[in-house]
C-alpha atoms as a PDB file:
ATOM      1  CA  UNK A   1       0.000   0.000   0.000  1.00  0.00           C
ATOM      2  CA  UNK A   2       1.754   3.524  -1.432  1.00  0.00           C
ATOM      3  CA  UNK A   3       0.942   6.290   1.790  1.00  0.00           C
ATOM      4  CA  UNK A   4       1.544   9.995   1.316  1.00  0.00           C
ATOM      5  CA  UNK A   5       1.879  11.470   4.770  1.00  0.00           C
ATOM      6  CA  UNK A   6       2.033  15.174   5.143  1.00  0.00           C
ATOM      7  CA  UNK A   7       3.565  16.847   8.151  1.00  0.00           C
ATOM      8  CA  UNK A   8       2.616  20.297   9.925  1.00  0.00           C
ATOM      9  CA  UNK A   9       4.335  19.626  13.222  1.00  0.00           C
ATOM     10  CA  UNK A  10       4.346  23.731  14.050  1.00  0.00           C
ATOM     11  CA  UNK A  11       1.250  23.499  15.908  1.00  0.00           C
ATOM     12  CA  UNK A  12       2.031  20.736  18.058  1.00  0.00           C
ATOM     13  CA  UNK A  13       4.556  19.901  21.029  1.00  0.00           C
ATOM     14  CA  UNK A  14       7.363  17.446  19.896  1.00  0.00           C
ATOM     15  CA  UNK A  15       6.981  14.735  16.884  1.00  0.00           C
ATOM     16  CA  UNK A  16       3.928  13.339  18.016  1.00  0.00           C
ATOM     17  CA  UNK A  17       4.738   9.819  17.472  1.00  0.00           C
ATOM     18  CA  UNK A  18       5.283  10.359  13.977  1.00  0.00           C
ATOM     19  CA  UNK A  19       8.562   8.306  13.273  1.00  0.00           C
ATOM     20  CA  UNK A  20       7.074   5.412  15.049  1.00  0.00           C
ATOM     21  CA  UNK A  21       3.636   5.732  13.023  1.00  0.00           C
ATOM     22  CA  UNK A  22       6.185   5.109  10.173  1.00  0.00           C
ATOM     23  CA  UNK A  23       7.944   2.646  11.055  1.00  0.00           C
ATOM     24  CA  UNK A  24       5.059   0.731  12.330  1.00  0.00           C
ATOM     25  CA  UNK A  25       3.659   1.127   8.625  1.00  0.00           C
ATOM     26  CA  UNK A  26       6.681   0.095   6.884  1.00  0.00           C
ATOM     27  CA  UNK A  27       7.165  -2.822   9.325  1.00  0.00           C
ATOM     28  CA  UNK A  28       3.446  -4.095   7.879  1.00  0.00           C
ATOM     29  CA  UNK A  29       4.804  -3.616   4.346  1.00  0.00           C
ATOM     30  CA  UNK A  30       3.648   0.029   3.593  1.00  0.00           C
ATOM     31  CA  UNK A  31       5.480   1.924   0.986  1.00  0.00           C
ATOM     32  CA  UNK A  32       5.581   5.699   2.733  1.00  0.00           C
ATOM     33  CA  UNK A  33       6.337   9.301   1.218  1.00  0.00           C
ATOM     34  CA  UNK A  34       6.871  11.471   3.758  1.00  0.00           C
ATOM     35  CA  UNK A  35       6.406  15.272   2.774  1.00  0.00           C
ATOM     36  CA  UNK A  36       7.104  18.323   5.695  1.00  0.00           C
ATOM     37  CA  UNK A  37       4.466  21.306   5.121  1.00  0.00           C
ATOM     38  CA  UNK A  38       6.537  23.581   8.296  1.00  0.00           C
ATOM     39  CA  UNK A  39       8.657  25.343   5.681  1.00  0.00           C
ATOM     40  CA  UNK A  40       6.740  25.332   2.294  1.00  0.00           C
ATOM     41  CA  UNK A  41       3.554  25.782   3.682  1.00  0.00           C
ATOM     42  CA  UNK A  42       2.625  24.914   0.118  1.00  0.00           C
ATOM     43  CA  UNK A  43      -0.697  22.123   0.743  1.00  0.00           C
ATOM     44  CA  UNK A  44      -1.432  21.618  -3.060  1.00  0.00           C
ATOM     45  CA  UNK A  45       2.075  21.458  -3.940  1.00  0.00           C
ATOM     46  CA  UNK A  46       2.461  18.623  -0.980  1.00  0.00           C
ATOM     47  CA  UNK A  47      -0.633  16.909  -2.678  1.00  0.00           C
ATOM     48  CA  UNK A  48       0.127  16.877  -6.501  1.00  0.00           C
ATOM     49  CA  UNK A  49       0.131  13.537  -6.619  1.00  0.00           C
ATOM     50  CA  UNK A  50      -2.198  12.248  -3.832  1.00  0.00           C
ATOM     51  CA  UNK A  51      -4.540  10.557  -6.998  1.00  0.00           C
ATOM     52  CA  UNK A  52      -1.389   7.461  -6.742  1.00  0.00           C
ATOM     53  CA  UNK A  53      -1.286   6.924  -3.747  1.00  0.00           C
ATOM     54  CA  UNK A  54      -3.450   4.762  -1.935  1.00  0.00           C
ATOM     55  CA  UNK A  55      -3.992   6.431   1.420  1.00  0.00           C
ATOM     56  CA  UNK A  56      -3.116  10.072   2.828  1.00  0.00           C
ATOM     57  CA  UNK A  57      -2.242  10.763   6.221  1.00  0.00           C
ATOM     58  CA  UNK A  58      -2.928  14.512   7.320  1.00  0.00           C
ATOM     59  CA  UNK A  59      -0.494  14.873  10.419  1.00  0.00           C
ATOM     60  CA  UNK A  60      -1.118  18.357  12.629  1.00  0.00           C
ATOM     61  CA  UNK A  61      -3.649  20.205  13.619  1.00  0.00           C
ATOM     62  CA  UNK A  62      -7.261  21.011  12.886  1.00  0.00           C
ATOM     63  CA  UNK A  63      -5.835  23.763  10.458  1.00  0.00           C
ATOM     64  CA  UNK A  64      -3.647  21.050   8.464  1.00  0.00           C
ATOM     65  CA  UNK A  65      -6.549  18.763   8.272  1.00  0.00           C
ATOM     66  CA  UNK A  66      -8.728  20.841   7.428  1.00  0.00           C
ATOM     67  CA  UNK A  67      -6.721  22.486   4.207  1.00  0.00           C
ATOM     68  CA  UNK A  68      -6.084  18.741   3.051  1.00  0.00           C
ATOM     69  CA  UNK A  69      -9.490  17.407   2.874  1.00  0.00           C
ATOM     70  CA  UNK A  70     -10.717  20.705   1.420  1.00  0.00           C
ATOM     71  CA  UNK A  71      -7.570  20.302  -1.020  1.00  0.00           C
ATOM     72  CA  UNK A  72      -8.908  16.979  -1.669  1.00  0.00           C
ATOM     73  CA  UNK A  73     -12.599  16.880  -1.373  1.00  0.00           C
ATOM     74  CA  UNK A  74     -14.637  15.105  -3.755  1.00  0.00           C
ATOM     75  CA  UNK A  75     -11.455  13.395  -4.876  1.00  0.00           C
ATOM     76  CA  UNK A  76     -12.476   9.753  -3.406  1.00  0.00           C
ATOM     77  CA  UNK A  77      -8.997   9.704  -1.734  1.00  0.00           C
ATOM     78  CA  UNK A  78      -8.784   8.725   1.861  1.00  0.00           C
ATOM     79  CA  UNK A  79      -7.496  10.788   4.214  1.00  0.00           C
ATOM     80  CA  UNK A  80      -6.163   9.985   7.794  1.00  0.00           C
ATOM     81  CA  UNK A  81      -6.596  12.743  10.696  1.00  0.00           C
ATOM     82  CA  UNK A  82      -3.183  12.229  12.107  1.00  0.00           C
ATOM     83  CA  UNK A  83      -3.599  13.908  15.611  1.00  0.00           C
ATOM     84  CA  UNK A  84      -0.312  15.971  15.580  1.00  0.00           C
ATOM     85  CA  UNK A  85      -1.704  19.801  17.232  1.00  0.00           C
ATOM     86  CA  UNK A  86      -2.474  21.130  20.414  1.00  0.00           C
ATOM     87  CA  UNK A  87      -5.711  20.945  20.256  1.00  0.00           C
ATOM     88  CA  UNK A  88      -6.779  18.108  17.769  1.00  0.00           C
ATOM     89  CA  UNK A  89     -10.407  18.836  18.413  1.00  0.00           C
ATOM     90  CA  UNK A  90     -11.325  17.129  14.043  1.00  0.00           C
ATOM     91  CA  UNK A  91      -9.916  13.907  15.839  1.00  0.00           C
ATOM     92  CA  UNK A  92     -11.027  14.009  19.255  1.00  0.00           C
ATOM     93  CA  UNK A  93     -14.214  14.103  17.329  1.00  0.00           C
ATOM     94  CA  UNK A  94     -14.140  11.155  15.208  1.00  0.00           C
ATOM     95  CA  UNK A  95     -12.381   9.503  18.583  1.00  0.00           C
ATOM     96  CA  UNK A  96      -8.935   8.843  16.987  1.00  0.00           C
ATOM     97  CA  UNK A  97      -6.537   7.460  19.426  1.00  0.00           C
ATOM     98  CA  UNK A  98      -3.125   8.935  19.829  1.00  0.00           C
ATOM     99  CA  UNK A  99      -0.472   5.698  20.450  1.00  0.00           C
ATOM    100  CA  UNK A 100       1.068   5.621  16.670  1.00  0.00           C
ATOM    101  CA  UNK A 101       0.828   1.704  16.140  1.00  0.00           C
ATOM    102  CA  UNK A 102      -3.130   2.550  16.863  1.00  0.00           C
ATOM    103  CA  UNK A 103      -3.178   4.731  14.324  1.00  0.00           C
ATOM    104  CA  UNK A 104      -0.908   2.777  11.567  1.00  0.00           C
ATOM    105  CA  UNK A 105      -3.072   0.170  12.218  1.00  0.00           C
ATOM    106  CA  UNK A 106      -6.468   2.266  11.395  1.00  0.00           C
ATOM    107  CA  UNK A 107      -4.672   3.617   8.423  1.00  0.00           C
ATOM    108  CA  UNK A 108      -4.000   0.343   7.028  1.00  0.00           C
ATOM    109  CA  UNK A 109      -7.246  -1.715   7.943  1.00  0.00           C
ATOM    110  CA  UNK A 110      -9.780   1.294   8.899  1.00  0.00           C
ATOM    111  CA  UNK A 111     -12.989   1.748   8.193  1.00  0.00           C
ATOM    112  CA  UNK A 112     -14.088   4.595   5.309  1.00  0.00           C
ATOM    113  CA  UNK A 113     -16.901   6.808   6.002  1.00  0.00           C
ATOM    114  CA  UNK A 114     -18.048   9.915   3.876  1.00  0.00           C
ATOM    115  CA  UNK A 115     -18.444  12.898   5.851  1.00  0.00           C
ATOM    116  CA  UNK A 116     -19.246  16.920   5.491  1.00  0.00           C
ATOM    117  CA  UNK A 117     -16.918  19.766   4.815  1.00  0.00           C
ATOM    118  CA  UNK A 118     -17.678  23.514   5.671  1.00  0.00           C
ATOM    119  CA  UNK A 119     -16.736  26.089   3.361  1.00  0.00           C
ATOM    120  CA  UNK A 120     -17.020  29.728   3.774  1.00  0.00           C
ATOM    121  CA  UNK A 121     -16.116  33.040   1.818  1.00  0.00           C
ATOM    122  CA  UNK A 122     -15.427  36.603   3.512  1.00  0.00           C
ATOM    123  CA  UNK A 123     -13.903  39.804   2.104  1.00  0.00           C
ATOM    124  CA  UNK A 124     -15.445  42.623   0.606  1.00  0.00           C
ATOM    125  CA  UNK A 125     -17.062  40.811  -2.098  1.00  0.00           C
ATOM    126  CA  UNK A 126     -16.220  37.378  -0.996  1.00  0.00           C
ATOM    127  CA  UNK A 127     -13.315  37.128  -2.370  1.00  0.00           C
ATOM    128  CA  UNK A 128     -11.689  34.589  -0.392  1.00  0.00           C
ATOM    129  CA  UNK A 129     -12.489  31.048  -0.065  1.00  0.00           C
ATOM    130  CA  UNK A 130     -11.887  28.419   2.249  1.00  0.00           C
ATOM    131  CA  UNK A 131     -12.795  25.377   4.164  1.00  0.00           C
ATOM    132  CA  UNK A 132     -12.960  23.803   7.758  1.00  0.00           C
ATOM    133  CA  UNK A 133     -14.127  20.535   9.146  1.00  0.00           C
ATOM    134  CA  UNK A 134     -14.893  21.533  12.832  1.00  0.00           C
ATOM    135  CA  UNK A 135     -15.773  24.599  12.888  1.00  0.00           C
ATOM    136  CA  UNK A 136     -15.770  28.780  11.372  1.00  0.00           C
ATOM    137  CA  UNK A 137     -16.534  31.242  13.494  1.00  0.00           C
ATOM    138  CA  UNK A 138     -17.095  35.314  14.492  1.00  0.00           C
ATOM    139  CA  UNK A 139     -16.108  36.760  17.660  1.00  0.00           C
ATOM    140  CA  UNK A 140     -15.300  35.519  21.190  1.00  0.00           C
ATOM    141  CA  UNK A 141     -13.465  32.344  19.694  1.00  0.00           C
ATOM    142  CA  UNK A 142     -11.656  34.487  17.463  1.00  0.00           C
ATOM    143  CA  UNK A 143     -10.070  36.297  19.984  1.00  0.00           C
ATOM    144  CA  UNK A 144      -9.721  32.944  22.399  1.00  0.00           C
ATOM    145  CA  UNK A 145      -7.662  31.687  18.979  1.00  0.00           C
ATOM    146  CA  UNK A 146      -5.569  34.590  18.198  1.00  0.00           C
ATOM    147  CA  UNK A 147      -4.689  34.847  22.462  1.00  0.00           C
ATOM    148  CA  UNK A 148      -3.602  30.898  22.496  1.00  0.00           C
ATOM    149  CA  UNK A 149      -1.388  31.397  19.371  1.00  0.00           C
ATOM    150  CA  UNK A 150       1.713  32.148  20.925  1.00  0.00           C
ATOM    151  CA  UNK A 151       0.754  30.544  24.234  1.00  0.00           C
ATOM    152  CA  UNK A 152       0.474  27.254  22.235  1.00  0.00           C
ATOM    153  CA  UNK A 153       3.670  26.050  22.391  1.00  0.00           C
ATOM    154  CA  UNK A 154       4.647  26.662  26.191  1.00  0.00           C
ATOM    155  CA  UNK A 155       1.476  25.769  27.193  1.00  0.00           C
ATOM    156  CA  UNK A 156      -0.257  23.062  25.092  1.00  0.00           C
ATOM    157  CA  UNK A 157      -4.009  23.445  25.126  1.00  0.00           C
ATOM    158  CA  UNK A 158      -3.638  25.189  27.984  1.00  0.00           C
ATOM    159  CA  UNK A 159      -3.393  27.976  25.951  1.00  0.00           C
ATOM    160  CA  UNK A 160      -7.010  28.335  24.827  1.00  0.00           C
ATOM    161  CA  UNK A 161      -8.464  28.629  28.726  1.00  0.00           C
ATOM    162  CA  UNK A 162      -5.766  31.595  29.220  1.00  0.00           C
ATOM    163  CA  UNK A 163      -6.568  33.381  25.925  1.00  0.00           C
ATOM    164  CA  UNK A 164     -10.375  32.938  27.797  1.00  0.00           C
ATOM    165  CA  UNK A 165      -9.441  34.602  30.730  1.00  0.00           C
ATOM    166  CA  UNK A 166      -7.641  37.616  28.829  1.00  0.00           C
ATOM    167  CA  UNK A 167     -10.861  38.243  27.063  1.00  0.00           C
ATOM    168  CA  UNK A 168     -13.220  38.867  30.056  1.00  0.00           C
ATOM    169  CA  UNK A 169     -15.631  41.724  28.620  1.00  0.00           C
ATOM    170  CA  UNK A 170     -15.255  40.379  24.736  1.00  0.00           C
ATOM    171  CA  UNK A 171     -17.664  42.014  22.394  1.00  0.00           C
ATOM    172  CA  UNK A 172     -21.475  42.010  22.330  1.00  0.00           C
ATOM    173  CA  UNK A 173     -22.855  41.975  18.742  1.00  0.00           C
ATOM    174  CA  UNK A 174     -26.675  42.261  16.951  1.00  0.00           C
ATOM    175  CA  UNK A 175     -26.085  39.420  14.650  1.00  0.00           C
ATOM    176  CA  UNK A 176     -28.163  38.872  11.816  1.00  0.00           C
ATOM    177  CA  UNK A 177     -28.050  35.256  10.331  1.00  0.00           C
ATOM    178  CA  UNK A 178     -29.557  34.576   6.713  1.00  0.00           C
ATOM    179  CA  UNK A 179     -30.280  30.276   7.303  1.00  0.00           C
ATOM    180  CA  UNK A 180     -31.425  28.686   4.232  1.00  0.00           C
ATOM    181  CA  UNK A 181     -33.497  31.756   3.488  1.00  0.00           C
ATOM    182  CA  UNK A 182     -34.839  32.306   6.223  1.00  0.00           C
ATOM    183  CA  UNK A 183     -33.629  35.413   8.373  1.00  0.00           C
ATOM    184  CA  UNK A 184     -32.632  34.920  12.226  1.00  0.00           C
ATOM    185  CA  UNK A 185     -32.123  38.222  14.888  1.00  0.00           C
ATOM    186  CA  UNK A 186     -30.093  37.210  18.072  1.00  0.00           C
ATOM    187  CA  UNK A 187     -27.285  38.464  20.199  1.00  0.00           C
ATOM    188  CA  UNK A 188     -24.281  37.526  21.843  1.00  0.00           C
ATOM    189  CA  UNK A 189     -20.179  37.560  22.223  1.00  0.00           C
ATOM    190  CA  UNK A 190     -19.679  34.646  19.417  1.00  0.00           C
ATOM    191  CA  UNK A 191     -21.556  32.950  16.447  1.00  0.00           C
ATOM    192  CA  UNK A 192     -20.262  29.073  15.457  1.00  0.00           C
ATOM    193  CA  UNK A 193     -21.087  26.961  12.536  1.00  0.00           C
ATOM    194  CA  UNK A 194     -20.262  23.533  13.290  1.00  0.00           C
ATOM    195  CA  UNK A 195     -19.423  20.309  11.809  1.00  0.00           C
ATOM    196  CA  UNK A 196     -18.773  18.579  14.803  1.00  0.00           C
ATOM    197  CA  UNK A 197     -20.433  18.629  18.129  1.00  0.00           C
ATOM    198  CA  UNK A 198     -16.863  19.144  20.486  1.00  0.00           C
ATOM    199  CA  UNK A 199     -14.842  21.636  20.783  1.00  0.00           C
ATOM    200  CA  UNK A 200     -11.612  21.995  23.020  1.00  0.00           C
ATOM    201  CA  UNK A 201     -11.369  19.829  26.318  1.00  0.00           C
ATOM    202  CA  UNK A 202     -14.093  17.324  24.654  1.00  0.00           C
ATOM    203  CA  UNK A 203     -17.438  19.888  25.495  1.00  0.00           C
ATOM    204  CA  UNK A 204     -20.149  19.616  23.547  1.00  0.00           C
ATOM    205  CA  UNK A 205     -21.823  22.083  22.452  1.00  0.00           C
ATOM    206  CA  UNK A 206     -24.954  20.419  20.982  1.00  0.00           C
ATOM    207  CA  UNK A 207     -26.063  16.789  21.125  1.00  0.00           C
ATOM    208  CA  UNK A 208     -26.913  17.336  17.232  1.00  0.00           C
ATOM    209  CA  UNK A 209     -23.993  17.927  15.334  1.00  0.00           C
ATOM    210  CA  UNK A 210     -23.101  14.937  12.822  1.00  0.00           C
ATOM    211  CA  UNK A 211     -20.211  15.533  10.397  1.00  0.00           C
ATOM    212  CA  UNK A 212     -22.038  13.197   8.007  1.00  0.00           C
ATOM    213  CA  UNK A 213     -25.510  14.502   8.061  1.00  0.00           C
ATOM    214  CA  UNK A 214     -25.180  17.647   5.341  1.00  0.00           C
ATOM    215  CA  UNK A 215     -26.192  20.042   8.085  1.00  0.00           C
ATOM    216  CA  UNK A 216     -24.231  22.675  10.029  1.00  0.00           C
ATOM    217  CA  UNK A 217     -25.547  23.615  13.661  1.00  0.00           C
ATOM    218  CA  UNK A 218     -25.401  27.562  13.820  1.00  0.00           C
ATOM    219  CA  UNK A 219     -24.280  28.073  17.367  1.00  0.00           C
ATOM    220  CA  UNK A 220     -25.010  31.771  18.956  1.00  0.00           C
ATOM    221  CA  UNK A 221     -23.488  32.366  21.927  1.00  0.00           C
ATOM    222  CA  UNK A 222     -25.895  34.411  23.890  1.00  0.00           C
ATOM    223  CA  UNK A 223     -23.715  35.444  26.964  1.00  0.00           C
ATOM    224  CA  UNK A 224     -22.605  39.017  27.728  1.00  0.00           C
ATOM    225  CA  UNK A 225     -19.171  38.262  29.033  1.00  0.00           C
ATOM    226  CA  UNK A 226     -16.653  34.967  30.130  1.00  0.00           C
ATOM    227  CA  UNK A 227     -18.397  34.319  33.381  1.00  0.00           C
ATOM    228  CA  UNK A 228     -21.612  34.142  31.510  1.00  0.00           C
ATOM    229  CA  UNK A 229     -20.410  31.262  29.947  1.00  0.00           C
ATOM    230  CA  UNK A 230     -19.670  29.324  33.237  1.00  0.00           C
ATOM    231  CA  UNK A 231     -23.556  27.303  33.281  1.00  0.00           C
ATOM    232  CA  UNK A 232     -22.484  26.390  29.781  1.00  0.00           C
ATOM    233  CA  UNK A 233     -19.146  25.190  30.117  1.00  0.00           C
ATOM    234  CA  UNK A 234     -20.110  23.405  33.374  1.00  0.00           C
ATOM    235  CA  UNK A 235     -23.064  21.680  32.260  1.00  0.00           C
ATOM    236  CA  UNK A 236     -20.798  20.546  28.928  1.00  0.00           C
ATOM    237  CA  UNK A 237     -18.423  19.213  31.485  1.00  0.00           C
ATOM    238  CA  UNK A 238     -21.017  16.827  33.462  1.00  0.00           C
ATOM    239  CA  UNK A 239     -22.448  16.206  29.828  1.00  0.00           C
ATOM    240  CA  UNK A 240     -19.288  13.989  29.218  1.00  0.00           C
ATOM    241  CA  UNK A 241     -20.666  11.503  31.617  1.00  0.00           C
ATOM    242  CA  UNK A 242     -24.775  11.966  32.613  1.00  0.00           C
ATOM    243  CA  UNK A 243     -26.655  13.267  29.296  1.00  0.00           C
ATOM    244  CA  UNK A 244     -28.044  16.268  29.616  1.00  0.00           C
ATOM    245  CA  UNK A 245     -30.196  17.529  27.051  1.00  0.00           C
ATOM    246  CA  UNK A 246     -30.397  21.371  28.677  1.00  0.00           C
ATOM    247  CA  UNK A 247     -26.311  22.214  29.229  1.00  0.00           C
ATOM    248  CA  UNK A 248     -26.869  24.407  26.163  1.00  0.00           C
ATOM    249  CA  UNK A 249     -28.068  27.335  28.266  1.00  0.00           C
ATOM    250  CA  UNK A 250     -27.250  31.080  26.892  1.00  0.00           C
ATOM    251  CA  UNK A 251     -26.857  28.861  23.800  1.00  0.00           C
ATOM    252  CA  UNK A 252     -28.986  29.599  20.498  1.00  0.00           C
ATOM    253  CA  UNK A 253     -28.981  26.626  17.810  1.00  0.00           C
ATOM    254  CA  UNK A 254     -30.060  26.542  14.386  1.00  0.00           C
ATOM    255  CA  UNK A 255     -29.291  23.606  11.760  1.00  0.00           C
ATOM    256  CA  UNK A 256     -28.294  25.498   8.171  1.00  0.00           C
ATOM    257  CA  UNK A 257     -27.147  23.997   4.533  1.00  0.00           C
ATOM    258  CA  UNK A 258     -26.164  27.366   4.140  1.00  0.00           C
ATOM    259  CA  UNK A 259     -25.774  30.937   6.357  1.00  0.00           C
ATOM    260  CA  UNK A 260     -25.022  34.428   6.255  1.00  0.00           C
ATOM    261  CA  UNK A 261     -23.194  36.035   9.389  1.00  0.00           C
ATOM    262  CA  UNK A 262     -23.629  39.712   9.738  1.00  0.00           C
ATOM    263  CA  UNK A 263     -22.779  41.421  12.803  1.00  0.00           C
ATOM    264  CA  UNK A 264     -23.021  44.610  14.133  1.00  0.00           C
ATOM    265  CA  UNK A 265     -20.221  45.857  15.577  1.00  0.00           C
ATOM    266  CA  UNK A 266     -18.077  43.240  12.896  1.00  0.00           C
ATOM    267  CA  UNK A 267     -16.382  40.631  14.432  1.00  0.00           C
ATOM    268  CA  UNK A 268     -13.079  38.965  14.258  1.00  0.00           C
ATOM    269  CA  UNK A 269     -12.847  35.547  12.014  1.00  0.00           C
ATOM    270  CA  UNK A 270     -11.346  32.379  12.492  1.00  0.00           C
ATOM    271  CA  UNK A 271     -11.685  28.479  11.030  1.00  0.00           C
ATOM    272  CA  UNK A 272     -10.272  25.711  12.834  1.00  0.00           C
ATOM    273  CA  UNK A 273      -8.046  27.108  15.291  1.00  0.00           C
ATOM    274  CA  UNK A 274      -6.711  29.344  12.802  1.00  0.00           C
ATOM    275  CA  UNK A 275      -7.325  33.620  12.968  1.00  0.00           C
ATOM    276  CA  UNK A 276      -7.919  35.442   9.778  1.00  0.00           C
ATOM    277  CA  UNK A 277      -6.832  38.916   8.978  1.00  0.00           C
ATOM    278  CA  UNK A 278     -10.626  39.946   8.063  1.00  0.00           C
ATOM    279  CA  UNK A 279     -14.072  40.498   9.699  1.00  0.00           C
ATOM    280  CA  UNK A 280     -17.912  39.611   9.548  1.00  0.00           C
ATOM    281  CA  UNK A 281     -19.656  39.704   7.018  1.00  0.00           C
ATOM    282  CA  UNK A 282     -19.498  35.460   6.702  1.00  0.00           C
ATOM    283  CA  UNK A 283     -21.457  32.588   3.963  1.00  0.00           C
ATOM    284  CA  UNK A 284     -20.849  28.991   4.933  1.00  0.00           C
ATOM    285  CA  UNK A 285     -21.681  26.177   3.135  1.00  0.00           C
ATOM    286  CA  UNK A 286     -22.263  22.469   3.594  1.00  0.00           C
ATOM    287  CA  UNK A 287     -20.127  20.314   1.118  1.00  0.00           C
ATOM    288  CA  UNK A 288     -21.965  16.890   1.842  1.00  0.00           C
ATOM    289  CA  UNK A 289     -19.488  14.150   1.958  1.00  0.00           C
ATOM    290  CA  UNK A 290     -16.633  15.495   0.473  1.00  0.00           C
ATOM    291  CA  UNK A 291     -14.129  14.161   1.905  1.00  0.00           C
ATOM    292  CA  UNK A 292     -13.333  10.647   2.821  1.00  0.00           C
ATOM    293  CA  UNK A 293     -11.903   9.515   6.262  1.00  0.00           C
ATOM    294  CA  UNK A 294     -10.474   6.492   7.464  1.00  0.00           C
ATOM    295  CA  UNK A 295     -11.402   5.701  10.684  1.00  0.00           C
ATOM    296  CA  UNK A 296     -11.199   3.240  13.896  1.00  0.00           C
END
C-alpha cells in the first residue's frame, strides 16, 4: 500500500509519534512518502500527486486537516486525521486514538466513512475562499484563537483557557443570520457553525452535530461576558458523563445547509483554530461528503 503522509508539526509539542507511526507502517509492508508542510507551507504542492497513492495521512492540527481534505474533497482519496496539534479537536471528534501503532493500524485496515466539509467566503465581495471541518466562526473564539497562538507552544491546550481569561468583557454583537433563506435576529459575544459537536477539552456544544448529516448547527453564543459562559461550560463538562439535554443554556442553535453572518459591531474571524486577517460579514456552506476519512 503507497501512503503519502504530510507533516505540519508547528502546531504541536514534539513529533507526536510520527517516526514510530512510520515505522510501524513500513514494518506491515507500507510503501511511505513522507512530505514536511513547516517550511513550504505549500498544501497543493504537498498533494500533486495524492490521486497514486493509496492512502493520505494529514499529520497536525485542525488547520492542516482541514486544508487537506478541502484540497482533496470530492477526490475519493482517503485521508487519515493524524492527531499531531495542540488541540486536535477534528480527531477528538471522530475519537482517533493517539499511540502511533493505533493509528498505523487504522490507516491500514480502517474503516471509510463519507463525511461533510464547511466552506465559507469573507472579504469585501467574498473574495476569499476556504474550508474547515470543525468549525468557522465570528467573535469571542476568534479572539480565544488569536490569544492561544503564541501561548500554544509553552502551554499546550492550555493555551485556549488563558486566551479565555484575557478576554473577560469580549464584544457584544446584533447578529443577523440569513439560514437557508430564512432570516434569524439574536445576540451575543460569538456565532459558530459547526461540523462537529466538540470543541476543546471534549465539550459539547450540541447533542446534534453529525459531520455526516449535510447540516451545520449555527451556534449563537448568547452570553454578555466569560463568566456568563460558566452554566455552559459546566453543564458541557457533566455532559461527558450523565446526558443532559439542557447544558446548552445562553446557547442559540439553528441547523443550516447554508448561512449568512452579519454582525453589528463586525467581528473577528477564524476556522479551525486558525485567525484570519478579516471580519464579519461570513457565507458557509455544507459540502456533503466530500471528503473521505479512514477511521477506527
Amino acid at each position: 500500500m503507497r501512503i503519502l503522509l504530510v507533516v505540519n508539526l508547528k502546531s504541536g509539542q514534539g513529533d507526536a509519534g510520527v517516526y514510530e507511526y512510520v515505522r510501524a507502517l513500513v514494518e506491515r509492508g507500507a510503501e511511505v512518502t513522507v512530505r514536511d508542510l513547516h517550511q513550504s507551507g505549500d498544501v497543493a504542492g504537498a498533494l500533486r500527486d495524492a490521486a497514486e497513492h493509496d492512502r493520505v495521512v494529514a499529520a497536525g492540527g485542525d488547520g492542516t486537516v482541514s486544508a487537506i481534505c478541502y484540497t482533496l474533497a470530492n477526490s475519493g482519496i482517503p485521508v487519515l486525521a493524524y492527531p499531531a496539534g495542540t488541540a486536535n479537536v477534528f480527531a477528538l471528534n471522530m475519537r482517533m486514538p493517539a499511540d502511533p501503532e493505533a493509528l498505523a493500524h487504522i490507516t491500514l485496515d480502517g474503516q471509510l466513512r463519507d463525511i461533510d466539509l464547511g466552506e465559507f467566503t469573507y472579504g469585501p465581495d467574498e473574495e476569499h475562499r476556504q474550508g474547515f471541518i470543525v468549525a468557522a466562526g465570528a467573535g469571542f473564539d476568534a479572539a480565544i484563537m488569536e490569544a492561544a497562538d503564541r501561548l500554544k507552544p509553552t502551554l499546550g491546550a492550555a493555551a485556549y483557557f488563558v486566551g479565555a481569561l484575557q478576554n473577560l468583557t469580549p464584544t457584544v454583537s446584533h447578529f443577523t443570520l440569513h439560514i437557508d433563506g430564512r432570516t434569524v435576529h439574536s445576540e451575543g459575544i460569538a456565532v459558530l457553525v459547526m461540523n462537529v459537536a466538540r470543541l476543546q477539552f471534549d465539550l459539547a456544544l450540541t447533542h446534534r452535530s453529525d459531520p455526516a448529516d449535510g447540516l451545520f448547527e449555527v451556534v449563537v453564543v448568547r452570553t454578555k461576558n466569560v463568566p456568563g459562559l460558566i452554566p455552559t461550560v459546566w453543564g458541557a463538562f457533566f455532559d461527558r458523563f450523565v446526558a443532559n439535554p439542557d447544558h446548552t443554556a445562553g446557547l442559540e442553535v439553528h441547523s443550516a445547509q447554508e448561512v449568512v453572518i452579519e454582525a453589528e459591531p463586525d467581528l473577528s474571524l477564524q476556522y479551525d483554530g486558525e485567525v484570519l486577517p478579516a471580519t464579519t460579514p461570513l457565507r458557509a456552506r455544507v459540502l456533503p461528503g466530500a471528503t473521505r476519512l479512514i477511521l477506527p
